[in-house]
PDB file of N, CA and C in Angstrom:
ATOM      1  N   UNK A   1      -1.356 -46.879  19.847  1.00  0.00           N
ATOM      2  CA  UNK A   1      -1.234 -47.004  18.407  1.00  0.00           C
ATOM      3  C   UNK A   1      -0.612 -48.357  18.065  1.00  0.00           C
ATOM      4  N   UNK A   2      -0.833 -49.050  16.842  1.00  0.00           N
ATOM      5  CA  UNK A   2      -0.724 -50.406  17.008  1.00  0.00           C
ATOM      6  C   UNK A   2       0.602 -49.896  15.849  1.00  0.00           C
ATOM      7  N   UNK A   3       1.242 -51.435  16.418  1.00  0.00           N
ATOM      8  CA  UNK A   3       2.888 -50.884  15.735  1.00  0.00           C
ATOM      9  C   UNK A   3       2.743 -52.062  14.490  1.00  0.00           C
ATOM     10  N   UNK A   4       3.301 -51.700  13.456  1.00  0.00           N
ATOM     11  CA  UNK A   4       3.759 -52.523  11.842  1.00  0.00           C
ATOM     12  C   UNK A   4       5.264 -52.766  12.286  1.00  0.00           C
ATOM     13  N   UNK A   5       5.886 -54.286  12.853  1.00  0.00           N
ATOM     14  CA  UNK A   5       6.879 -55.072  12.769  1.00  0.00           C
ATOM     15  C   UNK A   5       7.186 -56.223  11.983  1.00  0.00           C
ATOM     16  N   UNK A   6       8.248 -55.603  10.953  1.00  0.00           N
ATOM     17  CA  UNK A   6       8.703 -56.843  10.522  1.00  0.00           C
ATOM     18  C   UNK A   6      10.081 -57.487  10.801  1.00  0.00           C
ATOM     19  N   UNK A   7       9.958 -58.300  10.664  1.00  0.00           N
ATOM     20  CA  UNK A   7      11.485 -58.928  10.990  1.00  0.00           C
ATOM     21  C   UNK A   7      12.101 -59.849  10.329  1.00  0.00           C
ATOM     22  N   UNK A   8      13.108 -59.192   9.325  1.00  0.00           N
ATOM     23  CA  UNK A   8      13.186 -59.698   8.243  1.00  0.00           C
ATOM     24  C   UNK A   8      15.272 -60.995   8.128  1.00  0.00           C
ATOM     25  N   UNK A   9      14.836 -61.944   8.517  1.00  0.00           N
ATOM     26  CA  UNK A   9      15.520 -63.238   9.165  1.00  0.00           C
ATOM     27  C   UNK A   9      16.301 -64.576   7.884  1.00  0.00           C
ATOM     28  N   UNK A  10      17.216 -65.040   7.934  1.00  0.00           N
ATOM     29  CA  UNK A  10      17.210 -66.316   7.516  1.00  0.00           C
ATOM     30  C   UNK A  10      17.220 -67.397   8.456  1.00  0.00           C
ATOM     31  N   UNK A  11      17.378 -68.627   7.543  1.00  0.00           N
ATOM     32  CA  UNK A  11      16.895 -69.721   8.550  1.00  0.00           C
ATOM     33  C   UNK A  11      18.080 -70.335   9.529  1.00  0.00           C
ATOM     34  N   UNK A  12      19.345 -70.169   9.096  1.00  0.00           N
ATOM     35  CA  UNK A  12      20.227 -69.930  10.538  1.00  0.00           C
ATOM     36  C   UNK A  12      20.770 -69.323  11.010  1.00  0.00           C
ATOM     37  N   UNK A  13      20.546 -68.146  11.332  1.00  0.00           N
ATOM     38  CA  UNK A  13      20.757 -66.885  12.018  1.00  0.00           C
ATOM     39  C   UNK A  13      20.143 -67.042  13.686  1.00  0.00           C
ATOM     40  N   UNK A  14      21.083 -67.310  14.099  1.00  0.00           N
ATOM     41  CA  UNK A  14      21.452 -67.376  16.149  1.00  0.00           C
ATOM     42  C   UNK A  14      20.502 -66.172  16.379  1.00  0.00           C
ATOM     43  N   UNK A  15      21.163 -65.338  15.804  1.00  0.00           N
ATOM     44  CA  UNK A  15      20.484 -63.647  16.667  1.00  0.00           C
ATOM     45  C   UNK A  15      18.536 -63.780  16.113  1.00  0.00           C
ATOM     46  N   UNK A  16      18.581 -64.090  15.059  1.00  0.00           N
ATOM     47  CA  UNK A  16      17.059 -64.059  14.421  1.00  0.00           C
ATOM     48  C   UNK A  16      16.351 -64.640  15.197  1.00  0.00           C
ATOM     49  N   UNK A  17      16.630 -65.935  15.913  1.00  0.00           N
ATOM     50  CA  UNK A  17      15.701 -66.936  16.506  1.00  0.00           C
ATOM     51  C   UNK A  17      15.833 -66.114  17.918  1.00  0.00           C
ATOM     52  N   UNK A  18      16.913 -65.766  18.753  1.00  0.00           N
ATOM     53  CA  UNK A  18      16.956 -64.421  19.737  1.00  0.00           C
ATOM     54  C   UNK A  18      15.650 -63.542  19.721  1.00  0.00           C
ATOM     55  N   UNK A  19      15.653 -63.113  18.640  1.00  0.00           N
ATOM     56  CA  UNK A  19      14.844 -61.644  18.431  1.00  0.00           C
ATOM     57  C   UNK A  19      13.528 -62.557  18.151  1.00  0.00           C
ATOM     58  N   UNK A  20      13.143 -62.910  17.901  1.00  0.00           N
ATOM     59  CA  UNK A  20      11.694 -63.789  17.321  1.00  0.00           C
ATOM     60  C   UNK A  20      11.630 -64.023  18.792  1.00  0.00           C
ATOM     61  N   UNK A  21      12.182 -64.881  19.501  1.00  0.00           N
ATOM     62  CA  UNK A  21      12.288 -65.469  21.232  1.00  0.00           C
ATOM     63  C   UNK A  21      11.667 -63.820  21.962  1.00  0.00           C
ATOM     64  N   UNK A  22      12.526 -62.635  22.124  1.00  0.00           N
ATOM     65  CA  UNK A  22      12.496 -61.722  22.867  1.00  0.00           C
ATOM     66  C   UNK A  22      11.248 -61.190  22.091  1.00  0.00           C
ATOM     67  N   UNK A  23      10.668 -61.409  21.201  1.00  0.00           N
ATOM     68  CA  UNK A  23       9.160 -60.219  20.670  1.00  0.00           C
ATOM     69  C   UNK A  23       7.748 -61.308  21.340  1.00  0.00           C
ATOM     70  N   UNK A  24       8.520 -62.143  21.138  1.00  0.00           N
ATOM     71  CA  UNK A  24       7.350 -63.351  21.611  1.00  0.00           C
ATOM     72  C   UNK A  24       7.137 -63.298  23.102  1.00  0.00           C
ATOM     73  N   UNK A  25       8.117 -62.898  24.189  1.00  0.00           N
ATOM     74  CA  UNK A  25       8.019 -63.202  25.475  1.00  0.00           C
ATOM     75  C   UNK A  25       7.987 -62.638  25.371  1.00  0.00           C
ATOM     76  N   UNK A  26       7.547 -60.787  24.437  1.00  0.00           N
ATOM     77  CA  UNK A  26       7.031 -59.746  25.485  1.00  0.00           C
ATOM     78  C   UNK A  26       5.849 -59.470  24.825  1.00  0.00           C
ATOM     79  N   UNK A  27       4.925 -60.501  24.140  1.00  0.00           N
ATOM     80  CA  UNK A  27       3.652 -60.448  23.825  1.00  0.00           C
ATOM     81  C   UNK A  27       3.892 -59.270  22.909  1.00  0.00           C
ATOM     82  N   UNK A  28       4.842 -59.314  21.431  1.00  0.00           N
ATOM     83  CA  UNK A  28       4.785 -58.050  20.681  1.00  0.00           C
ATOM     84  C   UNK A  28       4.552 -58.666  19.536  1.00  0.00           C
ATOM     85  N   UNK A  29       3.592 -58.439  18.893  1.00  0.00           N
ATOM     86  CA  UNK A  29       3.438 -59.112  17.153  1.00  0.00           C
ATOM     87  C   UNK A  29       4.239 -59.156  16.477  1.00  0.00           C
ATOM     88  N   UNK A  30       4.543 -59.485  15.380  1.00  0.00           N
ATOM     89  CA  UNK A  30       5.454 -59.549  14.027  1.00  0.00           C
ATOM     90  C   UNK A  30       4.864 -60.644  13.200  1.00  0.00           C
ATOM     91  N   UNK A  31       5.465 -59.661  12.009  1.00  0.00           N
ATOM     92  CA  UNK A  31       5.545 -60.822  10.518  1.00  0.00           C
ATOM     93  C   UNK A  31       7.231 -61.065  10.091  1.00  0.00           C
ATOM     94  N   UNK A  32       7.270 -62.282  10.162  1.00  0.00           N
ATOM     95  CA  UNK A  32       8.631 -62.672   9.441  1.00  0.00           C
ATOM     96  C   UNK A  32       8.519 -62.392   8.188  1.00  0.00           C
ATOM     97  N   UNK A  33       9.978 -62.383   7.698  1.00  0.00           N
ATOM     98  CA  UNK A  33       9.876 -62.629   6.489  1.00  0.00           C
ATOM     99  C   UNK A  33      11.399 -63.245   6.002  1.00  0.00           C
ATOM    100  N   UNK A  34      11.486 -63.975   5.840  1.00  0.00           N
ATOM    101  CA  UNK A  34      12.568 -65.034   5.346  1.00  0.00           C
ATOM    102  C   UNK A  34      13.603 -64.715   4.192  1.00  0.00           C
ATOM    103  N   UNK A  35      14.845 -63.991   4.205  1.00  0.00           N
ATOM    104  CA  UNK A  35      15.253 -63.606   3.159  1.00  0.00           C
ATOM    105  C   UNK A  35      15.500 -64.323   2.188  1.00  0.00           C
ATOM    106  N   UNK A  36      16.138 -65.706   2.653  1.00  0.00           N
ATOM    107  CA  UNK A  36      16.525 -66.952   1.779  1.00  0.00           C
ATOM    108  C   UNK A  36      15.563 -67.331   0.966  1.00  0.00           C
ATOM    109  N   UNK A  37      14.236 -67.144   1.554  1.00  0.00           N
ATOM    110  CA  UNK A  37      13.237 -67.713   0.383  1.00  0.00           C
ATOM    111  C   UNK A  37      13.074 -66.314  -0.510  1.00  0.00           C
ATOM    112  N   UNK A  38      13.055 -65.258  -0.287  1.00  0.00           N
ATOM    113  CA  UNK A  38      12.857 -64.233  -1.224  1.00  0.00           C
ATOM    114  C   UNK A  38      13.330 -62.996  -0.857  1.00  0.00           C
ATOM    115  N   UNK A  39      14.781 -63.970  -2.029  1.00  0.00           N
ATOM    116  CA  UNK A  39      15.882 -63.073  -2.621  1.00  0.00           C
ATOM    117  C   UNK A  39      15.536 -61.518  -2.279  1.00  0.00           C
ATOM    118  N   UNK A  40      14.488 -61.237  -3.253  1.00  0.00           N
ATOM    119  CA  UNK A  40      13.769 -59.803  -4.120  1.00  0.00           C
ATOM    120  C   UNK A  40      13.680 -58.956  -2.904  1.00  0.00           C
ATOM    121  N   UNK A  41      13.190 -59.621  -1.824  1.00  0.00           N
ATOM    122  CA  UNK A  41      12.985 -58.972  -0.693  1.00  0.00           C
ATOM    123  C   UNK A  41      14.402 -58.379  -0.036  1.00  0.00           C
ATOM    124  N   UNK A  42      15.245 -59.279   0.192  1.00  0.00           N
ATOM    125  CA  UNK A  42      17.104 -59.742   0.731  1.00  0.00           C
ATOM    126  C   UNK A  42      16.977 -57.772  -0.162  1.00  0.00           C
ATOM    127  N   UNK A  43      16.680 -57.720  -1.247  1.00  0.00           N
ATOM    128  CA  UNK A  43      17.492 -56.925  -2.209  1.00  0.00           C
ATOM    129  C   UNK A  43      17.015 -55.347  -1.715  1.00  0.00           C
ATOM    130  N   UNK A  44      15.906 -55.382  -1.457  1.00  0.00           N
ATOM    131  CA  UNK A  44      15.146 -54.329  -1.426  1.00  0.00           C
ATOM    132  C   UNK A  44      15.654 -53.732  -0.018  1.00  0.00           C
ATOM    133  N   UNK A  45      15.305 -54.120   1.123  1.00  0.00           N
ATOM    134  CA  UNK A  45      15.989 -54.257   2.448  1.00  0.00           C
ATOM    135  C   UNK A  45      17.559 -53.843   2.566  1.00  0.00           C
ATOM    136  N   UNK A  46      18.145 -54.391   1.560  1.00  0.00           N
ATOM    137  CA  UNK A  46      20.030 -53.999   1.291  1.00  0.00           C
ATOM    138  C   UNK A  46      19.914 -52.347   0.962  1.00  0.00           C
ATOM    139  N   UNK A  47      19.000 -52.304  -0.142  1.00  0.00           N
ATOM    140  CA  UNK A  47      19.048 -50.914  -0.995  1.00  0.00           C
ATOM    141  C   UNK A  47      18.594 -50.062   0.279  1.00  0.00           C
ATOM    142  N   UNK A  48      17.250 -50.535   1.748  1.00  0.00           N
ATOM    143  CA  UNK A  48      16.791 -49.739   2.306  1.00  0.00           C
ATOM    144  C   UNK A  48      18.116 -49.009   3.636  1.00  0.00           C
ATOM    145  N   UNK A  49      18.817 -50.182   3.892  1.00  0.00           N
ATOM    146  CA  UNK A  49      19.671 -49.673   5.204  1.00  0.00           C
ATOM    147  C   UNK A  49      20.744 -49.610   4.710  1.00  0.00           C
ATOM    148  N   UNK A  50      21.217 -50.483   3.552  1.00  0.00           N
ATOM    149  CA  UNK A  50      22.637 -50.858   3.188  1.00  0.00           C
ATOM    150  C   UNK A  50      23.449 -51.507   3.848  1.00  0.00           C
ATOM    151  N   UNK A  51      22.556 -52.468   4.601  1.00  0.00           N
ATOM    152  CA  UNK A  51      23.011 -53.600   5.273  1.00  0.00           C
ATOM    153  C   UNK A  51      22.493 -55.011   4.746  1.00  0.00           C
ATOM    154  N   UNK A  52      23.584 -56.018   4.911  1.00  0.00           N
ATOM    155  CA  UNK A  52      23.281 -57.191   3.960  1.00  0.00           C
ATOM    156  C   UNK A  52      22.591 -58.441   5.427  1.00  0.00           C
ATOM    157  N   UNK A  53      23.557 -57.736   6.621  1.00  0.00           N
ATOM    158  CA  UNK A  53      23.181 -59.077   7.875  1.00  0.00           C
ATOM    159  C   UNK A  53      21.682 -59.222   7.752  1.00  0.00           C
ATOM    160  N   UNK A  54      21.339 -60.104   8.631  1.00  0.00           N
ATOM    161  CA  UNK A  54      19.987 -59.847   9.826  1.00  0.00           C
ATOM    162  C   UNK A  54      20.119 -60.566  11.060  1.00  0.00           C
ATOM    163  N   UNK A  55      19.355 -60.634  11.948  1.00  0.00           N
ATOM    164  CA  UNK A  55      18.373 -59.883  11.552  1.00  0.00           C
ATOM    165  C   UNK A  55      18.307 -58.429  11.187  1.00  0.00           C
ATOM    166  N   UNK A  56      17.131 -57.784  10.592  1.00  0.00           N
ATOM    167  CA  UNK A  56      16.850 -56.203  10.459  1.00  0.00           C
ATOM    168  C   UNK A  56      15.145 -56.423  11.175  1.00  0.00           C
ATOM    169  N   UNK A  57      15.103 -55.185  11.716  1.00  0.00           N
ATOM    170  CA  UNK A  57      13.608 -55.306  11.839  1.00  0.00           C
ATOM    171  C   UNK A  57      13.064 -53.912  11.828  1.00  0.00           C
ATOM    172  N   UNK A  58      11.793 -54.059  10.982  1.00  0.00           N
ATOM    173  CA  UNK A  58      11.626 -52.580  10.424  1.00  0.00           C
ATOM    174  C   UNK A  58       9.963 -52.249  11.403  1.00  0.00           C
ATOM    175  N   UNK A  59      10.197 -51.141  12.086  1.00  0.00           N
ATOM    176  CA  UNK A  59       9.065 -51.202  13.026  1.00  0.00           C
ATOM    177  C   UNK A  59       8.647 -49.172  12.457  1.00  0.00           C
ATOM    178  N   UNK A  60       7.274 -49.636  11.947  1.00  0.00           N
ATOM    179  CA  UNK A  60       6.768 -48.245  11.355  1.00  0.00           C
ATOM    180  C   UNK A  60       7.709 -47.296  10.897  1.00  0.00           C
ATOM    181  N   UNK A  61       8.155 -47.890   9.686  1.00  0.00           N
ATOM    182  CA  UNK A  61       9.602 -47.531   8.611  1.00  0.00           C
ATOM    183  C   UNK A  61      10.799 -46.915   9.352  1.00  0.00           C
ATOM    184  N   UNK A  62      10.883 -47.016  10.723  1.00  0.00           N
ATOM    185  CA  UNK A  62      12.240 -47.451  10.781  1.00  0.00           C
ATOM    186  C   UNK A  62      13.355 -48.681  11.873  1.00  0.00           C
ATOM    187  N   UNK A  63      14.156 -48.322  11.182  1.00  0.00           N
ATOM    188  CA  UNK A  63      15.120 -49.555  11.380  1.00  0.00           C
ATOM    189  C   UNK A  63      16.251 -50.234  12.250  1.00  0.00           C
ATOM    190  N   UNK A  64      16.111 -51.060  12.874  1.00  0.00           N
ATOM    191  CA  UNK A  64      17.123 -51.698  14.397  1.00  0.00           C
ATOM    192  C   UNK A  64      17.453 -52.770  13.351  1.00  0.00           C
ATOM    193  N   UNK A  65      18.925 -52.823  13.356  1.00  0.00           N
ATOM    194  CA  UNK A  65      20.121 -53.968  12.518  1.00  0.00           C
ATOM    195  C   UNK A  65      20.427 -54.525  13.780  1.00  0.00           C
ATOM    196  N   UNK A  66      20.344 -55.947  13.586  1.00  0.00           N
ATOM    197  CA  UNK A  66      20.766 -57.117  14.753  1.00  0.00           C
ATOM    198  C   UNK A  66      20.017 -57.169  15.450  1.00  0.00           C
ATOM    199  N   UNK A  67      20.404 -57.919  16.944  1.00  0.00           N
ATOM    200  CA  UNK A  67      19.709 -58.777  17.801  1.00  0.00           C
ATOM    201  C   UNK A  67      19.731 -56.926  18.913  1.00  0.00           C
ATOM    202  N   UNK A  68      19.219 -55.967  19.095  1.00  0.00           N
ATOM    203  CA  UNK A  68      19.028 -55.044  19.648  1.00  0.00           C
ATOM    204  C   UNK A  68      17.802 -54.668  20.516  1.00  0.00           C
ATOM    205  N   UNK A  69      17.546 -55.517  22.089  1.00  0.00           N
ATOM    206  CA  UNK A  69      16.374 -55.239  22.632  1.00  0.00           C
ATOM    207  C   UNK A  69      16.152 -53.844  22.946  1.00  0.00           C
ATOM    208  N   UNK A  70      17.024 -53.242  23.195  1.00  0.00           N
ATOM    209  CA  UNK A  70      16.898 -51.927  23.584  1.00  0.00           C
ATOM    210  C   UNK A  70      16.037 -50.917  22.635  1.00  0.00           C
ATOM    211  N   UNK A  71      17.584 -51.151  21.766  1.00  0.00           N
ATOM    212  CA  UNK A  71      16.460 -50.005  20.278  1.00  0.00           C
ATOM    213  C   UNK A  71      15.267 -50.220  20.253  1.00  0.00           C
ATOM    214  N   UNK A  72      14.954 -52.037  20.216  1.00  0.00           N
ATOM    215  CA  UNK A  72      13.346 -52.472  19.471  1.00  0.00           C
ATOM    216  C   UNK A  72      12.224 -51.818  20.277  1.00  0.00           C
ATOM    217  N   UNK A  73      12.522 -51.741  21.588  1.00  0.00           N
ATOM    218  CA  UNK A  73      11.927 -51.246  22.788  1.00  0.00           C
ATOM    219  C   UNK A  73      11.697 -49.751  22.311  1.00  0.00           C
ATOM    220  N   UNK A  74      12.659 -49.081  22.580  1.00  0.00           N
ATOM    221  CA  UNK A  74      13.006 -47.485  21.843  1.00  0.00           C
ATOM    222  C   UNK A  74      12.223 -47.010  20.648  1.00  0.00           C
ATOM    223  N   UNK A  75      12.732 -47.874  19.593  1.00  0.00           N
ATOM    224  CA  UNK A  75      11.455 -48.013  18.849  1.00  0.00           C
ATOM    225  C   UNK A  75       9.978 -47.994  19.088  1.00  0.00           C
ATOM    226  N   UNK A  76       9.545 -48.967  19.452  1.00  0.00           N
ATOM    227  CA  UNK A  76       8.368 -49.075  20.008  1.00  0.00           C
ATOM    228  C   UNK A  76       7.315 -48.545  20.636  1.00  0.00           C
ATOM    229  N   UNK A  77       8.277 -47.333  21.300  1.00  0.00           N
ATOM    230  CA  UNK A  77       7.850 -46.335  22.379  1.00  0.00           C
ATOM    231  C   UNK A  77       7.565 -44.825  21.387  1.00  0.00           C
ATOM    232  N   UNK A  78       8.256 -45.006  20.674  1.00  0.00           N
ATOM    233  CA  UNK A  78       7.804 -43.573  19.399  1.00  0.00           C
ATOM    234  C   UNK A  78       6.201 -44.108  18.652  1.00  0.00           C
TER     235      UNK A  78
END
């Protein structure tokens, strides 16, 4: 089953460029999405986990906060 990952990042966030690095070397897709450029998004994402950090990455509606290979993996496997 093909997985819906997003990974929702600003532009200097250590752990974001981590997690973008670790989906890439294990040949796993994603769409970024940049909070800094859109706010609206930042807002929606807050209201969804009630978390303000990121990264967040939302893999078939649900949700791993931070740089977490394990979960994303865990995730992945449902």
């Amino acid at each position: 089953m093909e997985k819906n990952i997003t990974v929702y990042t600003t532009t200097q966030c250590p752990y974001c460029t981590m997690l973008k690095g670790f989906l890439s070397q294990n040949n796993i897709p994603f769409k970024e999405v940049n909070v800094e450029k859109d706010p609206i998004m930042m807002q929606k994402i807050v209201k969804q986990t009630g978390q303000m950090g990121v990264p967040q990455t939302e893999i078939n509606g649900k949700w791993v906060i931070g740089f977490d290979p394990e979960k994303i993996m865990d995730a992945l496997k449902q």
